[in-house]
Protein backbone atom coordinates (compact mmCIF):
# COMPACT_ATOMS: atom_id res chain seq x y z
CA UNK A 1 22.09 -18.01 11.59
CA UNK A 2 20.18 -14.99 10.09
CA UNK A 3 16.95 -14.36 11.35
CA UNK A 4 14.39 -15.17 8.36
CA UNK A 5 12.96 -11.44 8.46
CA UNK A 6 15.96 -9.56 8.77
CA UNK A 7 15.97 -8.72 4.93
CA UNK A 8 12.47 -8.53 4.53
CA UNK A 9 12.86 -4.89 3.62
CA UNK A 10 15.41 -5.67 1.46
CA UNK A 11 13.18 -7.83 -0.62
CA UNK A 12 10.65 -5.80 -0.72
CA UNK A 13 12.96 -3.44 -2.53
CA UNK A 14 11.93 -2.57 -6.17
CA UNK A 15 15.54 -2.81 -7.57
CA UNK A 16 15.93 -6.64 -6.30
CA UNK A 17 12.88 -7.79 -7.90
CA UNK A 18 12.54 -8.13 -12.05
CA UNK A 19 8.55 -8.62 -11.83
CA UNK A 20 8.27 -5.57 -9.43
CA UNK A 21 10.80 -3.57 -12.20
CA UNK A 22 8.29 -4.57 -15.03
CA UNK A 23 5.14 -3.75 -13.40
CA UNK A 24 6.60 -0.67 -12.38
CA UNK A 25 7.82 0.29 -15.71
CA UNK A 26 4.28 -0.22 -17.04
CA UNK A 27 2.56 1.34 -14.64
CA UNK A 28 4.90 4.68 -15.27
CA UNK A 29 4.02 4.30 -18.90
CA UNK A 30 0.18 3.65 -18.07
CA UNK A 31 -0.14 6.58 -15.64
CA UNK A 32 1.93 9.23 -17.17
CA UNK A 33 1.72 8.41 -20.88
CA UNK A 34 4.89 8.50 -21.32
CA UNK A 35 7.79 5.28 -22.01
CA UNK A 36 10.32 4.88 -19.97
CA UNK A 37 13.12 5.73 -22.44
CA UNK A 38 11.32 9.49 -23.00
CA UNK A 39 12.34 10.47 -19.29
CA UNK A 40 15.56 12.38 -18.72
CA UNK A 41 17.94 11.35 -15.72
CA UNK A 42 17.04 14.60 -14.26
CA UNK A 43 13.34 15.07 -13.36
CA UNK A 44 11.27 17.79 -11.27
CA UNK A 45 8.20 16.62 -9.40
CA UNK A 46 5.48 18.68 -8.38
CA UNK A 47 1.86 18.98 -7.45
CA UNK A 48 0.60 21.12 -10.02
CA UNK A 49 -0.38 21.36 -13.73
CA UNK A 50 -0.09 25.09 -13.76
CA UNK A 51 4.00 24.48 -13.10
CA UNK A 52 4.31 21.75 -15.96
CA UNK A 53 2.30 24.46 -18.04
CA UNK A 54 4.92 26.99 -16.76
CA UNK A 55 7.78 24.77 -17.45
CA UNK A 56 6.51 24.03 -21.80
CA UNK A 57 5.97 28.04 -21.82
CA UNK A 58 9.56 28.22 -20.85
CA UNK A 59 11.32 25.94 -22.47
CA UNK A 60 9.14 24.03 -24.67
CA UNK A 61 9.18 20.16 -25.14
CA UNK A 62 6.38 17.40 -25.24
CA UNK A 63 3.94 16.84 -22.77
CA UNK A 64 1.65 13.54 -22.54
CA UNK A 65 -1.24 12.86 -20.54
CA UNK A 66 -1.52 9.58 -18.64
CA UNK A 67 -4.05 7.70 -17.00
CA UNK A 68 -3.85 9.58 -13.90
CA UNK A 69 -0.57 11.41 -14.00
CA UNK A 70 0.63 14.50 -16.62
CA UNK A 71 4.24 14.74 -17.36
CA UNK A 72 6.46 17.00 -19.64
CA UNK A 73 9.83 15.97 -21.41
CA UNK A 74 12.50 18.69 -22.47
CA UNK A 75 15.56 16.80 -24.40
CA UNK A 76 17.05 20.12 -24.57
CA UNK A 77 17.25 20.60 -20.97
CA UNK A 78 17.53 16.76 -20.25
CA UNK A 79 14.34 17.30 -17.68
CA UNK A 80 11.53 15.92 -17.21
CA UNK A 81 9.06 17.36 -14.81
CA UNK A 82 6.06 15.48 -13.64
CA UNK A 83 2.52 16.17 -11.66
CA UNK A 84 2.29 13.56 -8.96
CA UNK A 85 -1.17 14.55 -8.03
CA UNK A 86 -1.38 15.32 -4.16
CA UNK A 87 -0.45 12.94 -1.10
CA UNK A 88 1.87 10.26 0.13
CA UNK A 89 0.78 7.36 -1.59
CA UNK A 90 0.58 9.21 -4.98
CA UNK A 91 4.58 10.16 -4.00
CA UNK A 92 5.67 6.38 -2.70
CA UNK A 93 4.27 5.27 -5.87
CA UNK A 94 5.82 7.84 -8.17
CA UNK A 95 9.78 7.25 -6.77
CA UNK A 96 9.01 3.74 -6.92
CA UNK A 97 8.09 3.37 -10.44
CA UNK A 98 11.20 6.20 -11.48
CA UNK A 99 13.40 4.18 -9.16
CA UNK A 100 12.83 1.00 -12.67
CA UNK A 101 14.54 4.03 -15.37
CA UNK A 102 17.47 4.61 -12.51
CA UNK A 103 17.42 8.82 -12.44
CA UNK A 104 20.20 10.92 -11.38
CA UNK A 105 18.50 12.73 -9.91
CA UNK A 106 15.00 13.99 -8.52
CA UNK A 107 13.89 17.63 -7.03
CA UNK A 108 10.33 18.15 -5.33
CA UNK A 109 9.15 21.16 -6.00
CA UNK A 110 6.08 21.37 -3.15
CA UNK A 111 3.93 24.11 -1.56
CA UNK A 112 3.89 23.99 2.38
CA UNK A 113 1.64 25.44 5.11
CA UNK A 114 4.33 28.07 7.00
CA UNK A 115 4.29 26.72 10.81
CA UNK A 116 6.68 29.03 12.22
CA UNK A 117 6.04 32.80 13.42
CA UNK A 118 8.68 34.17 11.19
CA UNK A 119 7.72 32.54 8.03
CA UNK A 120 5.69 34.95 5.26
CA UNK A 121 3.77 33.57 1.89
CA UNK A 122 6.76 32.81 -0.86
CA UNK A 123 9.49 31.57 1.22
CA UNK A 124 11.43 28.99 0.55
CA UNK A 125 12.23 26.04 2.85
CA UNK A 126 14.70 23.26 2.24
CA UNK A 127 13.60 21.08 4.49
CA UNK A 128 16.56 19.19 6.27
CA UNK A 129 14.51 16.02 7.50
CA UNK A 130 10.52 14.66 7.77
CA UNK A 131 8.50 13.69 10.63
CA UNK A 132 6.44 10.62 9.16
CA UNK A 133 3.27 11.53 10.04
CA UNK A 134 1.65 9.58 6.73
CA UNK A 135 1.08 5.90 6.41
CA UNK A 136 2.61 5.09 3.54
CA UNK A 137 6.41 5.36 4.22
CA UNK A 138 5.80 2.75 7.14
CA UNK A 139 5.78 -0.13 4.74
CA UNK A 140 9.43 0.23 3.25
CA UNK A 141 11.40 1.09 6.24
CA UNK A 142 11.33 1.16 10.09
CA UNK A 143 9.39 3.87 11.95
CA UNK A 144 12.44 4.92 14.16
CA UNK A 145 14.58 5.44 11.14
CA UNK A 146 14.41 9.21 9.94
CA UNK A 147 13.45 10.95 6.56
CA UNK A 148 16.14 12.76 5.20
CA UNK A 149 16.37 14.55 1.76
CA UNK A 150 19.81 13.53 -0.10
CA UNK A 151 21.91 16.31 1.25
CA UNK A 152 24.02 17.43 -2.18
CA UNK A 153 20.93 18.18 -3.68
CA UNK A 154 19.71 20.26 -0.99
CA UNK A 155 23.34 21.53 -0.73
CA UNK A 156 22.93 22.58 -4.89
CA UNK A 157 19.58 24.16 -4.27
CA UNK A 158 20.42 26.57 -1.80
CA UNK A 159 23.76 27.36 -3.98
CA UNK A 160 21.33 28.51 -6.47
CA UNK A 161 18.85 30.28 -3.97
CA UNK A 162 21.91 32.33 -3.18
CA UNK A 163 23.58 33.35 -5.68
CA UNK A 164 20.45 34.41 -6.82
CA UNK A 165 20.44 36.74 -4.05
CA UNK A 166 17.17 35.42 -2.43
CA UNK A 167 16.60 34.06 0.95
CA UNK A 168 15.72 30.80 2.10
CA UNK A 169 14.97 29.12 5.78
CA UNK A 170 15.73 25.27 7.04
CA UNK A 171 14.08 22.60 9.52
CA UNK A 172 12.20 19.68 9.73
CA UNK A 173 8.99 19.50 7.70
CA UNK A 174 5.79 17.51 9.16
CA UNK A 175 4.04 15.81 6.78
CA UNK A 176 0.52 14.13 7.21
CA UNK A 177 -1.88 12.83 5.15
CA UNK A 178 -4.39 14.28 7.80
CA UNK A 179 -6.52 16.86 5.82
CA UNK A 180 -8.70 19.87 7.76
CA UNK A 181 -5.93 19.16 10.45
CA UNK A 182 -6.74 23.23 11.27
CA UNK A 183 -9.76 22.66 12.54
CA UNK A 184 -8.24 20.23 14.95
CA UNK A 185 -6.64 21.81 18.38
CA UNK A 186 -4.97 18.59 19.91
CA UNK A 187 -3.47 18.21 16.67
CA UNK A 188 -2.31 21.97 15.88
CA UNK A 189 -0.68 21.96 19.62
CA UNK A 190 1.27 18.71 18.45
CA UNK A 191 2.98 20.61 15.51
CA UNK A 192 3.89 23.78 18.20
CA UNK A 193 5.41 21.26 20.45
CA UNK A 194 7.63 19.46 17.38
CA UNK A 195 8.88 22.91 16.08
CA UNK A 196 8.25 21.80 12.75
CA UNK A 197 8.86 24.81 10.69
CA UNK A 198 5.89 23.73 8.07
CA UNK A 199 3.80 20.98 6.71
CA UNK A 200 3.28 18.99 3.73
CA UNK A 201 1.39 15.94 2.51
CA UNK A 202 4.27 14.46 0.14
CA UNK A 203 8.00 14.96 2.20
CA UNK A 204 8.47 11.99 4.34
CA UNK A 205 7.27 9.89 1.78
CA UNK A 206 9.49 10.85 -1.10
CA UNK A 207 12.46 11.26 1.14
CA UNK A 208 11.94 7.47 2.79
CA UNK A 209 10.82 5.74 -0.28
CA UNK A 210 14.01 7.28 -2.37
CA UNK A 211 16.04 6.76 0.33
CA UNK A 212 14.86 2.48 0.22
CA UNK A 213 14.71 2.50 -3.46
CA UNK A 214 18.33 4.35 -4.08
CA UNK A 215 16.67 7.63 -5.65
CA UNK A 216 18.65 10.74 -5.08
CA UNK A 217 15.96 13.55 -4.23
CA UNK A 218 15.28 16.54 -2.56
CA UNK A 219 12.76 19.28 -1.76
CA UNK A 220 12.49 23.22 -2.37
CA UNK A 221 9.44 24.49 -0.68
CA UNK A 222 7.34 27.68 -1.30
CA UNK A 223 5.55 28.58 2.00
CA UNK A 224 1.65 28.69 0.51
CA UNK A 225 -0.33 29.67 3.47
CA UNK A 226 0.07 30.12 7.20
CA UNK A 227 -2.53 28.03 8.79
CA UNK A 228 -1.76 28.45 12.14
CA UNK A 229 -2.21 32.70 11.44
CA UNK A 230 -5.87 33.92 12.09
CA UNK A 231 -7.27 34.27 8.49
CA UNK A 232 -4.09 31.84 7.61
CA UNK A 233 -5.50 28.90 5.67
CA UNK A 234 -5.07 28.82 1.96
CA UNK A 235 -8.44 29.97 0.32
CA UNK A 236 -9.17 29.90 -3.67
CA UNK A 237 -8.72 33.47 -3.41
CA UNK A 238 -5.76 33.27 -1.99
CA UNK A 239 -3.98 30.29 -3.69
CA UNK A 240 -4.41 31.96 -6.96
CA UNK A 241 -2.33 34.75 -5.98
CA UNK A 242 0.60 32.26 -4.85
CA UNK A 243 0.44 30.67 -8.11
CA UNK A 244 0.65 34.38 -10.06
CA UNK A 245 2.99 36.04 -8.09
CA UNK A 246 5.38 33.07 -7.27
CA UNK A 247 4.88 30.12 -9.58
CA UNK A 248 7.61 31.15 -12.21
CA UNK A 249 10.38 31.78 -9.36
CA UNK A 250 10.01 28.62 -7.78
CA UNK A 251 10.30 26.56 -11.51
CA UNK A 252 13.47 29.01 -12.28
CA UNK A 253 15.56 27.88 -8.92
CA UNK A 254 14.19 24.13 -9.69
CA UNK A 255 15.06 24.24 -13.10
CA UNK A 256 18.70 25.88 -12.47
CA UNK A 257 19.16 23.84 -9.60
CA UNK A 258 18.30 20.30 -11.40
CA UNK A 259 20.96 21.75 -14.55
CA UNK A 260 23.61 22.50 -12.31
CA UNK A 261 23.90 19.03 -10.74
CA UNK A 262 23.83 18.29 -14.37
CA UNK A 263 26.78 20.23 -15.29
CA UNK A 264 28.96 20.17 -12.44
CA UNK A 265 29.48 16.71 -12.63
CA UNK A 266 29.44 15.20 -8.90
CA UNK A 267 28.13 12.16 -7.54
CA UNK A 268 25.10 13.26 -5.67
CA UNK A 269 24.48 10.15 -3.66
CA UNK A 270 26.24 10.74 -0.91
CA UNK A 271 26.54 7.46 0.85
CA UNK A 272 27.46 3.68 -0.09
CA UNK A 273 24.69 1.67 -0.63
């Protein structure tokens, strides 16, 4: 006989629950201002208004201003790109509700703090897994089980990256929800002991909940600041100087990245369900 919780999970799930579908179809409407049926099957998620500015200098479209979140719509492009705001539970929530209009796919495009020696401000990082350092992921799936980006996305991504003749690194991102963490020893000696090759506040999240609520999505990360560097931490100063110098790159490889799963046709989930 099966034991009553086994498929607790399961039920939890958005797409076996109707009510859960239409509360989470309103609640995309309600904090995004947009309907369900003006998102494209290929969307871009990112932290920052600048980038959706970025993206309707580029190729125009319609953007629409929520109760909490900003998105913008290009029917030419079939993209949508959206701001998620900042933090785990802001990124559970967001796959969660775009899990109810069934995309084909999603791309993160994120800032990280650079963890490892090597690493410079502007590089990219495809992250290859998560450490679940946040405490939202927790409540849709097991804490052993890991956070993994889908991999043909990733695998698309760094196609582009490359034949765009730019450089890009790999590893396992830590994300937290643990702000100031810098000023905090134990916890900067934890991250040299996981060789996590950066952090992030959104990664585990995104990867888990897609992963529970059959999303396809990935990550391309530009390297922000170096906390762990005397004189390392991103300033005001200095964060306005990411966004000038490498703002437009990073939408470019998203954008060309989320069209060519477009037009080259495969199946990016790349397991059975």
């Amino acid at each position: 006989m099966a034991n009553p919780g086994q498929f607790l999970l399961q039920r939890k799930s958005m797409y076996r629950d109707p009510q859960k579908q239409k509360i989470g179809r309103e609640i995309l409407e309600r904090y995004t201002g947009s309907a369900p049926a003006e998102f494209s099957p290929y969307i871009i998620l990112t932290n920052f208004n600048r980038y959706l500015d970025v993206f309707r200098e580029r190729h125009g479209g319609i953007r629409t201003e929520g109760s909490v979140i900003s998105a913008h719509h290009c029917p030419d492009k079939h993209v949508s790109m959206i701001d998620l705001k900042i933090g785990s539970p802001s990124a559970a929530l967001i796959i969660e509700c775009l899990s109810t209009i069934e995309p084909q796919a999603v791309l993160f495009l994120g800032m990280c703090g650079g963890l490892h020696r090597s690493l410079k401000v502007g590089d990219f990082i495809l992250p290859t897994a998560a450490i679940r350092d946040e405490g939202v992921s927790h409540h849709f799936i097991p804490s052993q089980v890991p956070s993994l980006p889908t991999f043909k996305i990733q695998k698309f991504v760094s196609q582009v990256i490359v034949e765009r003749g730019l450089d890009y690194r790999t590893g396992v991102v830590h994300t937290t929800d643990y702000r100031f963490w810098e000023f905090d020893e134990k916890f900067k000696q934890q991250l040299y002991e996981e060789r996590a090759i950066a952090i992030d506040m959104e990664c585990s999240a995104l990867f888990s909940v897609g992963f529970v609520s059959k999303v396809a999505i990935g990550a391309l990360l530009l390297v922000s600041d170096l906390p762990l560097k005397s004189r390392g931490i991103k300033t005001k100063a200095s964060s306005r100087k990411v966004f000038e110098k490498y703002t437009q790159l990073h939408i470019d490889v998203g954008i060309e990245s989320i069209i060519g799963i477009q037009k080259r046709g495969e199946h990016i989930r790349h397991y059975r369900w």
